[in-house]
Protein backbone atom coordinates (compact mmCIF):
# COMPACT_ATOMS: atom_id res chain seq x y z
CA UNK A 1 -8.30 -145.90 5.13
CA UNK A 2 -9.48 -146.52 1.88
CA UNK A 3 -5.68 -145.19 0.27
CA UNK A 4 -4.77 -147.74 2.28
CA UNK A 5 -7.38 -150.34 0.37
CA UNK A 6 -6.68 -149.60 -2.65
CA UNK A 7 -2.96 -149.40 -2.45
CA UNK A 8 -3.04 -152.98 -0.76
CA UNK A 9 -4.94 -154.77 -3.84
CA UNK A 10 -4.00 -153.77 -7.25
CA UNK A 11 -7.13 -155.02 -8.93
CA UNK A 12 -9.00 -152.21 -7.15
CA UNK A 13 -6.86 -149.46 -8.05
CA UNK A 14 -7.51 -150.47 -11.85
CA UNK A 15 -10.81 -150.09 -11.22
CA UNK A 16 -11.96 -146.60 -9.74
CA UNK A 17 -15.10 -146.66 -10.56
CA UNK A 18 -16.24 -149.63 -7.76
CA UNK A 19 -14.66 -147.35 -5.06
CA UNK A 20 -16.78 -144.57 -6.08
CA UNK A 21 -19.93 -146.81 -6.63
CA UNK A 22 -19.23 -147.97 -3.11
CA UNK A 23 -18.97 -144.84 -1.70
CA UNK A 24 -22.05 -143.10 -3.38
CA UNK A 25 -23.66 -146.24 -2.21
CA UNK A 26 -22.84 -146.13 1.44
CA UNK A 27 -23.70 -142.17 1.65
CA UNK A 28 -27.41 -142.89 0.32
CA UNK A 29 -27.60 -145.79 2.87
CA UNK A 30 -26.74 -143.26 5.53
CA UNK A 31 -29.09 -140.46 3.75
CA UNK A 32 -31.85 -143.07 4.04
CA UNK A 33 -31.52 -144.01 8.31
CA UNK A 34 -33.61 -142.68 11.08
CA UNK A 35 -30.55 -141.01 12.49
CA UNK A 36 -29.54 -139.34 9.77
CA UNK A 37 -32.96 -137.75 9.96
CA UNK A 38 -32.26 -136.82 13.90
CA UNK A 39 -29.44 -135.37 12.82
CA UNK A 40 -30.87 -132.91 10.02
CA UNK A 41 -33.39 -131.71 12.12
CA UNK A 42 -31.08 -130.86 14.90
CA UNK A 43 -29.32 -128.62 12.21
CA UNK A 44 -32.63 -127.07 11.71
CA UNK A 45 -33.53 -125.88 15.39
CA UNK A 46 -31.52 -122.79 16.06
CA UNK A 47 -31.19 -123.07 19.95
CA UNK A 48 -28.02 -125.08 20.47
CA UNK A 49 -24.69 -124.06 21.91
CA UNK A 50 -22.29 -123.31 19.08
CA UNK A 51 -20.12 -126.99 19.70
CA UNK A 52 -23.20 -128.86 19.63
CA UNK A 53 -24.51 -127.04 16.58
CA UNK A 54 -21.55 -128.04 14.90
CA UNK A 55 -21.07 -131.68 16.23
CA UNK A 56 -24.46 -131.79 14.64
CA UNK A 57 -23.85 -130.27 11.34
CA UNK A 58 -20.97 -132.25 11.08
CA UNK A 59 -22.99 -135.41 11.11
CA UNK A 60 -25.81 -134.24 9.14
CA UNK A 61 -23.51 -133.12 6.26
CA UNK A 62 -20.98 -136.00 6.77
CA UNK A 63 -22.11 -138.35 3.66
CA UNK A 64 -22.32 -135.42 1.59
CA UNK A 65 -18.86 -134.81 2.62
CA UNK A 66 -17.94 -138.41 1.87
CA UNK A 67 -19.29 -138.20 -1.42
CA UNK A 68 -17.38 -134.97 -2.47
CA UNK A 69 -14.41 -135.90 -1.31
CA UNK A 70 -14.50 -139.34 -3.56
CA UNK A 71 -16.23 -138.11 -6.52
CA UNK A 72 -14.99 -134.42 -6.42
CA UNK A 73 -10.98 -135.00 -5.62
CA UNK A 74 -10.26 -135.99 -9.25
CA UNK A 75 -12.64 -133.68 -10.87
CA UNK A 76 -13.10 -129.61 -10.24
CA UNK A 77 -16.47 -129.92 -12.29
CA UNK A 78 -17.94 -132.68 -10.21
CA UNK A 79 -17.40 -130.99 -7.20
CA UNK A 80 -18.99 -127.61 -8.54
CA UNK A 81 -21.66 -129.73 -9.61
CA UNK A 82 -22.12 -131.97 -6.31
CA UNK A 83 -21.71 -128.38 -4.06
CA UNK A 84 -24.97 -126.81 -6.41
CA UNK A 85 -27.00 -129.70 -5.35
C-alpha cells in the first residue's frame, strides 16, 4: 500500500525521509494506546494456546515490525541496530 503511494505521487518518492517520519510516527502512536498495552501483556502470560499466543505476539510486535521494515529495508545497519533495541 504505501509502494503504491509513493509510486502514485512523484513528489513523495523524492522525498523518503517523510515516509519514514510517518511511519516511525504512526508506530509510537500505536506503542503509546491502551491496546497496545493489552496486547504486550498477553505476550507475557504463558498460558495460551499456541495460535492465540501468536495472534498476540503478532500484534504486540506489529509496529516494531512496521518500523523495521521501513527504516531497515534500505539499510543492513539500521536493521541490526533497530533488532538490538
Amino acid at each position: 500500500m504505501v509502494h503504491h503511494l509513493v509510486a502514485a505521487w512523484p513528489w513523495l518518492a523524492s522525498r523518503e525521509w517523510l515516509v519514514t517520519s510517518a511511519v516511525l510516527a504512526l508506530a509510537g502512536m500505536i506503542h503509546l494506546l491502551p491496546i497496545q498495552r493489552r496486547a504486550l501483556a498477553a505476550v507475557r502470560r504463558t498460558s495460551q494456546t499456541s495460535w492465540r499466543y501468536a495472534v498476540t505476539c503478532l500484534g504486540s510486535c506489529a509496529p516494531l515490525m512496521l518500523v523495521m521494515f521501513a527504516v531497515g529495508a534500505d539499510s543492513l545497519v539500521w536493521m541490526f541496530t533497530l533488532a538490538a533495541v
